[in-house]
C-alpha atoms as a PDB file:
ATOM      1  CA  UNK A   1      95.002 120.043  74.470  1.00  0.00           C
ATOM      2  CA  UNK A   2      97.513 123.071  76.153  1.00  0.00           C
ATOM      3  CA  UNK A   3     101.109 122.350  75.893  1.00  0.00           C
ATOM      4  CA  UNK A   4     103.444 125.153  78.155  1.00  0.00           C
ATOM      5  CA  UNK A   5     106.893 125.231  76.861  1.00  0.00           C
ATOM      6  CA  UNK A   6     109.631 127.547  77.826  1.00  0.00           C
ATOM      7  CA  UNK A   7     108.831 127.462  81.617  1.00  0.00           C
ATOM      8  CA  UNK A   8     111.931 125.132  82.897  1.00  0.00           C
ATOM      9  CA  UNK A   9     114.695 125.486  81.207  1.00  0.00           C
ATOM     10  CA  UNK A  10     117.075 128.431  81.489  1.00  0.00           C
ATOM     11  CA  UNK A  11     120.050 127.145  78.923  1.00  0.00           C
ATOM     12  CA  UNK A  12     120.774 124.272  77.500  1.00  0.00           C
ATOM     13  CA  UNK A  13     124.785 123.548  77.112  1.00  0.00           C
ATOM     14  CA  UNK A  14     126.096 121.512  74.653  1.00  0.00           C
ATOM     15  CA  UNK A  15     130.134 120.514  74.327  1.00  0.00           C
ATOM     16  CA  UNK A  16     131.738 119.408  70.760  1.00  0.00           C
ATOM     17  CA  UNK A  17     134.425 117.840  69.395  1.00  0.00           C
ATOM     18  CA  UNK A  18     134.344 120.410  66.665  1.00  0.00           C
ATOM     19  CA  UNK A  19     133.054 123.958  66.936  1.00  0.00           C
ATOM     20  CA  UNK A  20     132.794 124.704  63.661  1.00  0.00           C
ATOM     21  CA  UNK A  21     130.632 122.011  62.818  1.00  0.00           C
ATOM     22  CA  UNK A  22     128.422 122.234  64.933  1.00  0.00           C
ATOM     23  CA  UNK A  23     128.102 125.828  64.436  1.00  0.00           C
ATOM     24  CA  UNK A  24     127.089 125.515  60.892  1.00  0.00           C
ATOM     25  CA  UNK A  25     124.652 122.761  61.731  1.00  0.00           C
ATOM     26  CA  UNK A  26     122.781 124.633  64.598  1.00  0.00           C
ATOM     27  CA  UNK A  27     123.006 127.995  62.263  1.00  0.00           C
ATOM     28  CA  UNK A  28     121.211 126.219  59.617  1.00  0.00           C
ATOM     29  CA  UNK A  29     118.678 124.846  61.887  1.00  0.00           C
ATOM     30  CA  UNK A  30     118.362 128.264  63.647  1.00  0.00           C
ATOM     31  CA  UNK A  31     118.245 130.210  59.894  1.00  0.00           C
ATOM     32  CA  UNK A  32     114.882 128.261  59.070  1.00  0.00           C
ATOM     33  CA  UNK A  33     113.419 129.325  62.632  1.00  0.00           C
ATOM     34  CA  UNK A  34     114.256 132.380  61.777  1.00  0.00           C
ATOM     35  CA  UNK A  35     116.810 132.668  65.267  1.00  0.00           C
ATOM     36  CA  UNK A  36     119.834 134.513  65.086  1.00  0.00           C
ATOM     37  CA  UNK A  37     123.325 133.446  66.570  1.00  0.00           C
ATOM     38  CA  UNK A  38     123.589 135.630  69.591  1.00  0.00           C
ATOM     39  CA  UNK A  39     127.311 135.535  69.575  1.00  0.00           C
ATOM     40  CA  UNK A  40     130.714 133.335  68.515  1.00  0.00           C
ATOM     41  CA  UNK A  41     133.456 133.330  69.551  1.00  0.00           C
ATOM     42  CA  UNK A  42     136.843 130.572  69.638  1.00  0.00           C
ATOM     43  CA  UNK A  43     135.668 129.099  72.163  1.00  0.00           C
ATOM     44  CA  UNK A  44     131.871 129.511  72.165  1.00  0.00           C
ATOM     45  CA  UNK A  45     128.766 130.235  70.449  1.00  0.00           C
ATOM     46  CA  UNK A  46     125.177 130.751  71.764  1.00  0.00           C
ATOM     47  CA  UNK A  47     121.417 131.114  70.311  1.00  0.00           C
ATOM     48  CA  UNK A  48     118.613 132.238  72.820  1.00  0.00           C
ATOM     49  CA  UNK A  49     118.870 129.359  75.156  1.00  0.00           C
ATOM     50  CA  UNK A  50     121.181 127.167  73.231  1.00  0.00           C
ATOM     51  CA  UNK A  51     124.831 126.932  74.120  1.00  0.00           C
ATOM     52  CA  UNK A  52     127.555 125.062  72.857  1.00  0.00           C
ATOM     53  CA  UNK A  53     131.488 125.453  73.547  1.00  0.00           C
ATOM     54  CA  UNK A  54     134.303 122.702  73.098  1.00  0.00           C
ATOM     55  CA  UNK A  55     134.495 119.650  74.900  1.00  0.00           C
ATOM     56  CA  UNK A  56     137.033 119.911  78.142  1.00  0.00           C
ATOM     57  CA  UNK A  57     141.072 119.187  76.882  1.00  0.00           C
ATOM     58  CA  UNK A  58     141.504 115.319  77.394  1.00  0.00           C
ATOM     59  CA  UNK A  59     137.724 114.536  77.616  1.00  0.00           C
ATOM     60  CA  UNK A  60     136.051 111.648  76.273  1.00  0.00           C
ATOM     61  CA  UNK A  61     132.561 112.133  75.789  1.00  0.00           C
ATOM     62  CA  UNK A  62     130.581 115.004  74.122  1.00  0.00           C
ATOM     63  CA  UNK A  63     127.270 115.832  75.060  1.00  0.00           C
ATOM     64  CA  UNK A  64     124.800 113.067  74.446  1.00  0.00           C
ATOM     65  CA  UNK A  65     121.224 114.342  74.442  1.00  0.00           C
ATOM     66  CA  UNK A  66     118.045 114.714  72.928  1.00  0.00           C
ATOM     67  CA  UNK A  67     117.098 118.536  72.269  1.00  0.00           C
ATOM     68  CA  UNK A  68     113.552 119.531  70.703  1.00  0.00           C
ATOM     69  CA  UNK A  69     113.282 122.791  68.525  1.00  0.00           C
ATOM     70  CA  UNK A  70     109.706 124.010  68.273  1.00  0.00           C
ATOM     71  CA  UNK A  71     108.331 124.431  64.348  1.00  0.00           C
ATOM     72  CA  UNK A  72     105.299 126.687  63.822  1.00  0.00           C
ATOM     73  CA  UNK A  73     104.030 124.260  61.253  1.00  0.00           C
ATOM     74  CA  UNK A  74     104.397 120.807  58.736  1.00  0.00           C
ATOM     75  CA  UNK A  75     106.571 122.931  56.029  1.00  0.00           C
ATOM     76  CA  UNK A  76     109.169 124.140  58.875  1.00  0.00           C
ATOM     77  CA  UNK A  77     109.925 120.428  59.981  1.00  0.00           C
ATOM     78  CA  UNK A  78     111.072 119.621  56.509  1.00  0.00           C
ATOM     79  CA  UNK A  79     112.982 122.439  56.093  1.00  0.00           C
ATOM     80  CA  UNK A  80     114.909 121.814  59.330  1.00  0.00           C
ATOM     81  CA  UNK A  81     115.289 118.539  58.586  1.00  0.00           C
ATOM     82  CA  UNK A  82     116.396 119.522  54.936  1.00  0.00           C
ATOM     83  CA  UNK A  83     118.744 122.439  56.210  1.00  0.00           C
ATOM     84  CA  UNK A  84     120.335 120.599  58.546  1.00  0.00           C
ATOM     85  CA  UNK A  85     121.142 117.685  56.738  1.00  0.00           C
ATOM     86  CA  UNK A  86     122.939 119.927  53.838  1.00  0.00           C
ATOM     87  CA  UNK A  87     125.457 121.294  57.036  1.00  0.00           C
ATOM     88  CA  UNK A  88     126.001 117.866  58.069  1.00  0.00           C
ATOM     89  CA  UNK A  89     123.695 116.240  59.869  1.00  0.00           C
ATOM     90  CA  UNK A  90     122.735 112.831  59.794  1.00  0.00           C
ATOM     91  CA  UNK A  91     119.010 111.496  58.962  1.00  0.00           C
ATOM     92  CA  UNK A  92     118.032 110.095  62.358  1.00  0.00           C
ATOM     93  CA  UNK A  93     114.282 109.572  61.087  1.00  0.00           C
ATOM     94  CA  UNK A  94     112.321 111.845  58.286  1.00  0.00           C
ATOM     95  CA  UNK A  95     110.018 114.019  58.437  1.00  0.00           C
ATOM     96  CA  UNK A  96     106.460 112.508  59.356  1.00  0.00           C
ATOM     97  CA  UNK A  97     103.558 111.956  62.218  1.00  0.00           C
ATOM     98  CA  UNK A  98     104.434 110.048  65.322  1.00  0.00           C
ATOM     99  CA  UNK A  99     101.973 108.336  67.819  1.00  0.00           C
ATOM    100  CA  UNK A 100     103.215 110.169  70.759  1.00  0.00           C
ATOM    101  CA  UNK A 101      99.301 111.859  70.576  1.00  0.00           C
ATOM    102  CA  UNK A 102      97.281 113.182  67.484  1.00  0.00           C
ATOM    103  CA  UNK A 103      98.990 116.219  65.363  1.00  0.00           C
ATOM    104  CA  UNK A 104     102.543 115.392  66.363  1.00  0.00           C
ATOM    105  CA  UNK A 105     104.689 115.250  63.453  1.00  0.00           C
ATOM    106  CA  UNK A 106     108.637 115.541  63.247  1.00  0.00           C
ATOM    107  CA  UNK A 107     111.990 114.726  62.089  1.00  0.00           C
ATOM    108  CA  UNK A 108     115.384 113.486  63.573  1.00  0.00           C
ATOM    109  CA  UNK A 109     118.223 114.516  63.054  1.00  0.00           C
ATOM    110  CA  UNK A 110     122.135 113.832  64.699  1.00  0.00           C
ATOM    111  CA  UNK A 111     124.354 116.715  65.165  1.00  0.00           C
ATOM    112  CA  UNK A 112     127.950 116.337  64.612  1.00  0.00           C
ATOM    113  CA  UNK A 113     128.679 115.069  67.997  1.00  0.00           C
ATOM    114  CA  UNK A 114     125.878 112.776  67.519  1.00  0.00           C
ATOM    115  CA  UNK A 115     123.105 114.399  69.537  1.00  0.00           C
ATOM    116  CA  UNK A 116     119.831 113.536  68.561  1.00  0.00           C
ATOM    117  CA  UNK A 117     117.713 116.735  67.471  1.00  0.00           C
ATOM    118  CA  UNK A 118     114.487 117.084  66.552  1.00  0.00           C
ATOM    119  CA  UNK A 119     112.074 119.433  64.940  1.00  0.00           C
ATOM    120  CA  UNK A 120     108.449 119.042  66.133  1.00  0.00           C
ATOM    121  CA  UNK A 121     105.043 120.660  65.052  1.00  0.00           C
ATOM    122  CA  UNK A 122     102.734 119.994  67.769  1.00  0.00           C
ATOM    123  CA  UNK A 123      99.237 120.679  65.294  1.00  0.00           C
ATOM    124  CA  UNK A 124      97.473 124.082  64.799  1.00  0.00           C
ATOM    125  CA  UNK A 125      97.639 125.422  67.933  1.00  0.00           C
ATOM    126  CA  UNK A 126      97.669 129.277  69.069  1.00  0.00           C
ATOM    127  CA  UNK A 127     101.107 130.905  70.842  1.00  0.00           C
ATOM    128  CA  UNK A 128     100.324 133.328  73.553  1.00  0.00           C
ATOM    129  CA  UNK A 129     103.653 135.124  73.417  1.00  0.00           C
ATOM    130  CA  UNK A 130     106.766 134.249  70.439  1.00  0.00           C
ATOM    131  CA  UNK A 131     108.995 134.749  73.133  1.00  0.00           C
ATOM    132  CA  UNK A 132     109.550 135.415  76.493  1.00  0.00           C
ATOM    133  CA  UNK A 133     110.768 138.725  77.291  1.00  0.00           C
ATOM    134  CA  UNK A 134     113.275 138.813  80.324  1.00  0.00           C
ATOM    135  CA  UNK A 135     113.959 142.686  81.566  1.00  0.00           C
ATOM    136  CA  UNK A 136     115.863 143.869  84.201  1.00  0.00           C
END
């Protein structure tokens, strides 16, 4: 089996009632990958591809989506799923193996806003790059 991720998205933008929150969730998350917050500001903050500012004044609706973070194995799923329900998440399903196809195990979480967020371990598998580097 050959999975390819990283290949279609550029940035993914989230909007929140609460800033804060959300920025302590994702942090925790992002602390157990081991994925620094690029920046923050007060109306902003932003992670590799992850972004996330305040909903619009006098909108209705957050974000509602379901958004995937890569874990390298078994131990990092429970962690995220540990980490981010100490900042605040919600248990949206624990940590465990799924029949989506043989080796996939992960956990659920909601965000603040209520987005559903996931950590995923695909099975033993080999990376040809950690990251993709982007030069100019």
């Amino acid at each position: 089996m050959e999975f390819h991720r990283g290949r279609m998205f550029d940035h993914v933008h989230l909007r929140t009632r609460d800033l804060e929150a959300s920025r302590r969730f994702y942090q925790a998350i992002l602390g157990v990958l081991g994925i620094p917050i690029g920046a923050h500001g007060p109306g902003h903050f932003f992670a590799d591809e992850l972004f996330v500012s305040p909903v619009d004044p006098g909108a209705t609706k957050t974000s509602s989506v379901h958004l995937a973070f890569q874990a390298k194995d078994r131990e990092t799923v429970h962690r995220i799923h540990e980490a981010a329900l100490a900042a605040g998440g919600k248990d949206n399903g624990a940590p465990g193996e799924r029949p989506y196809h043989p080796g996939y195990y992960a956990a659920f979480m909601l965000d603040p806003d209520g987005n559903n967020i996931e950590a995923v371990f695909h099975g033993p598998s080999k990376r040809s790059a950690d990251s993709v580097v982007v030069t100019a």
